[in-house]
N, C-alpha and C. Protein backbone atom coordinates (compact mmCIF):
# COMPACT_ATOMS: atom_id res chain seq x y z
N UNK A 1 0.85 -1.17 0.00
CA UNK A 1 0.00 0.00 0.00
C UNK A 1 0.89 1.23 0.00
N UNK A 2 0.93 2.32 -1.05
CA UNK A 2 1.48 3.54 -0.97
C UNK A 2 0.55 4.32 -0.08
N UNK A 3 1.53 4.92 0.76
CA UNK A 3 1.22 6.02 1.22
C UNK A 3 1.65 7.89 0.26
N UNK A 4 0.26 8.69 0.65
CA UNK A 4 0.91 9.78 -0.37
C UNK A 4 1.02 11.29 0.91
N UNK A 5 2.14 11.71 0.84
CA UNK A 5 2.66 12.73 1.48
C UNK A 5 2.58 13.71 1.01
N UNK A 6 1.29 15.09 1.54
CA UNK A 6 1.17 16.07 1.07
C UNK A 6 2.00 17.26 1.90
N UNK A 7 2.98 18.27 1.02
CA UNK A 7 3.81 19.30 1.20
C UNK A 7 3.58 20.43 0.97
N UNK A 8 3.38 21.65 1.71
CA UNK A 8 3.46 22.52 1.79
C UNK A 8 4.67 23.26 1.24
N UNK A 9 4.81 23.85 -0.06
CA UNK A 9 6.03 24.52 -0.67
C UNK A 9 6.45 26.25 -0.82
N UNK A 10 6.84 27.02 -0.08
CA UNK A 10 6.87 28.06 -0.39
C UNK A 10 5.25 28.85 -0.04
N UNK A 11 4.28 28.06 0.81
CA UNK A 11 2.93 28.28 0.49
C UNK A 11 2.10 28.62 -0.46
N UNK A 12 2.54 28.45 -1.82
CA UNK A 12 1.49 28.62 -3.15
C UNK A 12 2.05 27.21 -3.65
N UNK A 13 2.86 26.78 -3.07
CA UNK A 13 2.80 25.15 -4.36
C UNK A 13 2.81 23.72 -3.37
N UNK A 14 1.91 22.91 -3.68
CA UNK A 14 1.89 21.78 -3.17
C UNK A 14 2.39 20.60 -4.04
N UNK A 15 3.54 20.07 -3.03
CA UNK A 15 4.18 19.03 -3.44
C UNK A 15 3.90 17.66 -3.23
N UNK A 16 3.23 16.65 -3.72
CA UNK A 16 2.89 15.38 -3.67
C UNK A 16 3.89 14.20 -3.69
N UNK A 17 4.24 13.57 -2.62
CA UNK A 17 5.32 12.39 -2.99
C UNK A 17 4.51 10.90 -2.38
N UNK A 18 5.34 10.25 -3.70
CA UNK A 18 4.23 8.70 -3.21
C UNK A 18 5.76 8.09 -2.39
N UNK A 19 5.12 7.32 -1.00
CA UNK A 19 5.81 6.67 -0.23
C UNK A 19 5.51 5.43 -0.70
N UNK A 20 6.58 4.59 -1.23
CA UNK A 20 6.27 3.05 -1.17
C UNK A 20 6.52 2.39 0.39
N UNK A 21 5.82 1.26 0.61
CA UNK A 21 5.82 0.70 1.72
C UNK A 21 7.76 0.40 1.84
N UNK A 22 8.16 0.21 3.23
CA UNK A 22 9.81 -0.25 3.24
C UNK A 22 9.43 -1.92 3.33
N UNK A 23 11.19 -2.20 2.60
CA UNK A 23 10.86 -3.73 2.22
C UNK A 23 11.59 -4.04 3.63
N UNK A 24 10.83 -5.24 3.75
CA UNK A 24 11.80 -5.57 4.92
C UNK A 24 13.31 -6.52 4.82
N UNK A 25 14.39 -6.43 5.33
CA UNK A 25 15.40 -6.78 5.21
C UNK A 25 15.60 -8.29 4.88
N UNK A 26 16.56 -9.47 4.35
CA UNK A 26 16.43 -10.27 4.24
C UNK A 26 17.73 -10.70 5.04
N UNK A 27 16.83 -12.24 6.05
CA UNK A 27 17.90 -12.48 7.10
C UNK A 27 18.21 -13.55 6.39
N UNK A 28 20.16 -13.80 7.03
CA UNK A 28 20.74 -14.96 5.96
C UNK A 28 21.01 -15.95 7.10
N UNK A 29 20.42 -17.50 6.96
CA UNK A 29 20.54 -18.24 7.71
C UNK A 29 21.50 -19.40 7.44
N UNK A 30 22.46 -19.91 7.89
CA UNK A 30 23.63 -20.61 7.56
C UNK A 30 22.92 -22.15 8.25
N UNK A 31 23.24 -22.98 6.89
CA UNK A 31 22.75 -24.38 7.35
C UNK A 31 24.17 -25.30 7.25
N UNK A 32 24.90 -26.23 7.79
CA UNK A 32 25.91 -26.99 7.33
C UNK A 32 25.20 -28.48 7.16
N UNK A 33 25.69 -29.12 5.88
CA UNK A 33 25.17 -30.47 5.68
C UNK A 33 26.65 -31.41 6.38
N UNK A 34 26.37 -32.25 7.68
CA UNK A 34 27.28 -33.22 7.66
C UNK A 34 26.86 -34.85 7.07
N UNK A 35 27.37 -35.79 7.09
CA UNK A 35 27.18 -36.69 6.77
C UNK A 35 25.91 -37.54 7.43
N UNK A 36 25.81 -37.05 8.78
CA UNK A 36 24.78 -37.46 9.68
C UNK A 36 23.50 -36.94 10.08
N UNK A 37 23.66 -35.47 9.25
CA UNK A 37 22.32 -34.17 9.36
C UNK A 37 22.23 -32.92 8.81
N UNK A 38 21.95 -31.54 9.42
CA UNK A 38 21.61 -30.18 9.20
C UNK A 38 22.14 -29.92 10.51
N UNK A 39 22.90 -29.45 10.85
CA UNK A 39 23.55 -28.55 11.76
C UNK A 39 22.81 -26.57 11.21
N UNK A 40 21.80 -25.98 11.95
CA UNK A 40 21.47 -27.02 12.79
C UNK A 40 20.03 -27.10 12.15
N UNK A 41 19.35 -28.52 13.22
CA UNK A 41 18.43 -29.28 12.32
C UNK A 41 16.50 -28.23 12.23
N UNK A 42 16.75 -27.42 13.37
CA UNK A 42 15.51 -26.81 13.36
C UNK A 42 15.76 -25.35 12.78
N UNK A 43 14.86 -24.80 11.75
CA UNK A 43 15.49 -23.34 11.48
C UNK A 43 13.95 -22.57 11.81
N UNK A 44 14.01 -21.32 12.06
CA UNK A 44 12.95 -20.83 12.71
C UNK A 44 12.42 -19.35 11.95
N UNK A 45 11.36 -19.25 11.04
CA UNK A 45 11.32 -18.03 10.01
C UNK A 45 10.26 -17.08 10.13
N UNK A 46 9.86 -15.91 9.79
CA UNK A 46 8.63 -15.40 9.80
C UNK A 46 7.85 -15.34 8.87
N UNK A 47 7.18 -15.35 8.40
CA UNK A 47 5.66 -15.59 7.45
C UNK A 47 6.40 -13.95 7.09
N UNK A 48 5.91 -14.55 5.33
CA UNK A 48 6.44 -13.11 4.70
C UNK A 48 7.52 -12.29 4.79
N UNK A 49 8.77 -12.93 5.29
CA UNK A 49 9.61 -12.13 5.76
C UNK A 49 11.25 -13.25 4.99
N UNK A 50 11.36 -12.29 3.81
CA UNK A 50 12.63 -12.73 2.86
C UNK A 50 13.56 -13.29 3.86
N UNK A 51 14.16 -14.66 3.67
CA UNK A 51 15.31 -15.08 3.63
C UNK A 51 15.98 -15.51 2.63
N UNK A 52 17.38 -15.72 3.36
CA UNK A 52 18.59 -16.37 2.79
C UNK A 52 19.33 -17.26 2.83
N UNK A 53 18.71 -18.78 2.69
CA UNK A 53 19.61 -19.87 3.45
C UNK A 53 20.45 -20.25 2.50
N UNK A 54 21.68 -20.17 3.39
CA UNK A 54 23.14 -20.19 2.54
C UNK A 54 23.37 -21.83 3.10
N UNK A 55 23.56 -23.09 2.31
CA UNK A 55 23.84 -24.24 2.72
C UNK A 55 25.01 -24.61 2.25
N UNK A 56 25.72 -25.07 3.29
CA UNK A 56 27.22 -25.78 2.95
C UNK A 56 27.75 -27.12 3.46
N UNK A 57 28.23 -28.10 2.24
CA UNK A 57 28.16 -29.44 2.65
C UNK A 57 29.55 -29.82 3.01
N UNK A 58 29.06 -29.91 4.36
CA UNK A 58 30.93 -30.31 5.08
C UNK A 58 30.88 -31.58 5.38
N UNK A 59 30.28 -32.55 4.57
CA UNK A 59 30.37 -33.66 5.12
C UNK A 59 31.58 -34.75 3.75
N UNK A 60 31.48 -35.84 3.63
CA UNK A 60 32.13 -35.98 2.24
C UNK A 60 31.67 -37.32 1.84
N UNK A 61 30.63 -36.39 1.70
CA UNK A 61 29.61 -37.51 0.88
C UNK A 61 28.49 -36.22 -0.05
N UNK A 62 28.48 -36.49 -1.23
CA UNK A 62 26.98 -35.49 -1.63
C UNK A 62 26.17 -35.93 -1.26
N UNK A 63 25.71 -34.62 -1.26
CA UNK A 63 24.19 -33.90 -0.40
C UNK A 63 23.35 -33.12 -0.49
N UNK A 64 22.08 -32.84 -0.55
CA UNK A 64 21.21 -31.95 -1.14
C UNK A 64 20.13 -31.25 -0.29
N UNK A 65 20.08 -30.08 -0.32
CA UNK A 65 19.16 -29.74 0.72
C UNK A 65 17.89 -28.90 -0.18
N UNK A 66 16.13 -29.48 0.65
CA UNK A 66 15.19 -28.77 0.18
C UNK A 66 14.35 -28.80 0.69
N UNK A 67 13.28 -27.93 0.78
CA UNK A 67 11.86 -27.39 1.57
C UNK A 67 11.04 -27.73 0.41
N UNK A 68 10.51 -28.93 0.26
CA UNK A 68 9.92 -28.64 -0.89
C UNK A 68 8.39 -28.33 -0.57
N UNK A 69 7.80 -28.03 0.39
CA UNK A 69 6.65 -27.57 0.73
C UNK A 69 6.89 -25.82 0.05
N UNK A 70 7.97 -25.73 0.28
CA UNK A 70 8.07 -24.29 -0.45
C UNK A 70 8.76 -23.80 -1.92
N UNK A 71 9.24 -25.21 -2.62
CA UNK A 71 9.86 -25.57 -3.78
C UNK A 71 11.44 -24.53 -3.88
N UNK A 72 11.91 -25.27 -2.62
CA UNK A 72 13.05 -25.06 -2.72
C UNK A 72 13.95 -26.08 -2.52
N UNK A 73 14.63 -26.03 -3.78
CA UNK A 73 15.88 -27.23 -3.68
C UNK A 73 17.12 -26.65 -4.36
N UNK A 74 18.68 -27.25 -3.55
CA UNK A 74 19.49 -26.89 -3.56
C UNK A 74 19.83 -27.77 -5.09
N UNK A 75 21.16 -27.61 -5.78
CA UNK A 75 21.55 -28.74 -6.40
C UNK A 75 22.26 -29.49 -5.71
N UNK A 76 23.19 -30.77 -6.49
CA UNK A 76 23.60 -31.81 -5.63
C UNK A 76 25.18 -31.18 -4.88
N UNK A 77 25.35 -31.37 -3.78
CA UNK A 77 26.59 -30.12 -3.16
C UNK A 77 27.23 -31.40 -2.93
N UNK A 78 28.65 -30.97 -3.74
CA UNK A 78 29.69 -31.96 -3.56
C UNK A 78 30.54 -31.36 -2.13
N UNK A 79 31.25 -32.32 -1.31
CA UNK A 79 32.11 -31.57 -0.22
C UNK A 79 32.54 -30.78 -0.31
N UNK A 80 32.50 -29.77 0.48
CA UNK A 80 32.85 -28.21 0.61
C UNK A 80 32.06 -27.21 -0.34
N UNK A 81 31.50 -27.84 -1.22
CA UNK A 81 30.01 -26.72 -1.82
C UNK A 81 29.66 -26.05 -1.25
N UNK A 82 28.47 -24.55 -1.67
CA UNK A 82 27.74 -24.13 -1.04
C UNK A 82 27.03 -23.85 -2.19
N UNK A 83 25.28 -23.46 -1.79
CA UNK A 83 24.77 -22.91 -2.67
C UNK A 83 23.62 -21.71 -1.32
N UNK A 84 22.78 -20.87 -2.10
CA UNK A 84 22.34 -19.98 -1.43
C UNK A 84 20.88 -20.39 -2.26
N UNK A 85 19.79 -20.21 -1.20
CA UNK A 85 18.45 -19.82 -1.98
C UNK A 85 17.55 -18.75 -1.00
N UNK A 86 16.95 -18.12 -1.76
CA UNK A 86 16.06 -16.78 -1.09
C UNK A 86 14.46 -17.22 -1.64
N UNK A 87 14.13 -16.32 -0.55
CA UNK A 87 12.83 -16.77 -0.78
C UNK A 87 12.02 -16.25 0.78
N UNK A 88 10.56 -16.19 0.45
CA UNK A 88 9.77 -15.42 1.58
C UNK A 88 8.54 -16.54 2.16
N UNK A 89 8.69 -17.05 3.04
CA UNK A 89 7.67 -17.93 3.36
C UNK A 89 6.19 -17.14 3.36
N UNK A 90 5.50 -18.01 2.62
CA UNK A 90 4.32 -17.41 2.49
C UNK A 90 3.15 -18.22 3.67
N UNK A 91 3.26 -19.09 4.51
CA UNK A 91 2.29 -19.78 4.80
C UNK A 91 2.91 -20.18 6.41
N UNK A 92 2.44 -20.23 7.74
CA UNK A 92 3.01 -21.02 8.96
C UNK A 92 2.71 -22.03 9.35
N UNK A 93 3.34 -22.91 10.00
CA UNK A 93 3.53 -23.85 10.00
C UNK A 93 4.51 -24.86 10.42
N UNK A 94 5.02 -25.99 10.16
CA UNK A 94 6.15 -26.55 10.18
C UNK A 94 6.34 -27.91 9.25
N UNK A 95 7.44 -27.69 8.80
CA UNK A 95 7.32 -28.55 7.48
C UNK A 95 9.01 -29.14 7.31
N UNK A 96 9.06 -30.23 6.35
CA UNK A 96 10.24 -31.06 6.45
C UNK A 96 11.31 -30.16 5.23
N UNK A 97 12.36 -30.19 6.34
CA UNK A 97 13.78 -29.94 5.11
C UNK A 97 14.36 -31.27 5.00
N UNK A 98 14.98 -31.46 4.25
CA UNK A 98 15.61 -32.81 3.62
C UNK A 98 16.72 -32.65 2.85
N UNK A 99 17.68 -33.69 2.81
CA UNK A 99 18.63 -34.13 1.77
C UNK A 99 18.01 -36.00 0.70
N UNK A 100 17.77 -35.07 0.03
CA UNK A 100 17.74 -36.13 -0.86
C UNK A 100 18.37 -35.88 -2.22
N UNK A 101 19.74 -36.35 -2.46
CA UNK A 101 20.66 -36.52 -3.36
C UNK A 101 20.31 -37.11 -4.41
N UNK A 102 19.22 -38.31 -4.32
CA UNK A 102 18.99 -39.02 -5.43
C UNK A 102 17.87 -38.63 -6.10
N UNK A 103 17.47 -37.18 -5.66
CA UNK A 103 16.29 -36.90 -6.40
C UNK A 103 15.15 -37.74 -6.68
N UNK A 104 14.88 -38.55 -5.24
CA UNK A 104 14.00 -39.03 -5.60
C UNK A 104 12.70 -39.19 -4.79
N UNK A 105 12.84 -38.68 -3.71
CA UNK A 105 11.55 -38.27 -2.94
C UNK A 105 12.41 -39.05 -1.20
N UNK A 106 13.07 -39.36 -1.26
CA UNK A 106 13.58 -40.44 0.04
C UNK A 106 14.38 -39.90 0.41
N UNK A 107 14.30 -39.40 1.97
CA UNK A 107 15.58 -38.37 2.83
C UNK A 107 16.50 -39.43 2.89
N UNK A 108 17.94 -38.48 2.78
CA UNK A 108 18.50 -39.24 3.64
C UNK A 108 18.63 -39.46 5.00
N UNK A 109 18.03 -38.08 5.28
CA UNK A 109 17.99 -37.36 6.79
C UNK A 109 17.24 -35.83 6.32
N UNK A 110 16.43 -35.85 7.58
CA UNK A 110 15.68 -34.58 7.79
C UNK A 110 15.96 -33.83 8.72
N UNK A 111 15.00 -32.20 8.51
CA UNK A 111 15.22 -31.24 9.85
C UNK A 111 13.66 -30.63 9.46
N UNK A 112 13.77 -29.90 10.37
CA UNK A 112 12.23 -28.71 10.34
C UNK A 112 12.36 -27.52 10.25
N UNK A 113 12.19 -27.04 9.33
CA UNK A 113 11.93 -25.27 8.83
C UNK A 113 10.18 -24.88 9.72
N UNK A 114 10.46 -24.48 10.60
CA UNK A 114 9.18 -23.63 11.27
C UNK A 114 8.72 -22.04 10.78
N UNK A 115 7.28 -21.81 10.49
CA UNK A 115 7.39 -20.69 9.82
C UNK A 115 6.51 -20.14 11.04
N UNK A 116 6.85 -18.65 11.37
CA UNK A 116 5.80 -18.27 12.61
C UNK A 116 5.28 -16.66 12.17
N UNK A 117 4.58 -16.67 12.89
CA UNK A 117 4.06 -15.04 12.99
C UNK A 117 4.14 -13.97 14.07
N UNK A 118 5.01 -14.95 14.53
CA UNK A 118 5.32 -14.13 16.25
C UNK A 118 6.54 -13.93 16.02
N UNK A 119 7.19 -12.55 16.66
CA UNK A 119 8.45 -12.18 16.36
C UNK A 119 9.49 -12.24 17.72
């Protein structure tokens, strides 16, 4: 929703400025893939509110990380990879993150992305 800001100029001219709403900032959340999980395994977000999960696979084995309740998937991260994905949860809740490497619907291991509305 714009807001519109009316100005008083010199008192014979009125100046009109449209305020766009401010975006809100995007927080960057660091996930590490080891061989045994998500370090760490619960991540905690706000409804509508841009992130940045930066995932890096320190384990040495590939590994893949994704929310697919929110159709996010990493590609396959060879040891010491990283990849980044952004994105704004639209819905709360709690829902499964996963590595599944073989692209094929079967974790190897899971965690929980929680989405809230409480800050």
């Amino acid at each position: 929703m714009k807001q519109m800001i009316k100005m008083a100029v010199s008192g014979a001219i009125t100046l009109m400025v449209s305020m766009a709403p401010a975006q809100a900032a995007s927080r960057t959340i660091s996930v590490s893939i080891t061989d045994h999980g998500f370090v760490p395994n619960q991540i905690i977000a706000l409804v509508n509110q841009p992130v940045q999960v930066k995932v890096t696979n320190q384990g040495h084995k590939v590994h893949q990380f994704s929310i697919p309740n929110f159709r996010i998937y990493t590609e396959r991260l060879s040891p010491g990879q990283s990849s980044t994905a952004g994105f704004s949860p639209w819905t709360t809740g709690r829902f499964q993150m996963m590595s599944d490497p073989s692209g094929q619907g079967k974790a190897e291991f899971s965690g929980t992305f929680i989405v809230t509305d409480q800050k």
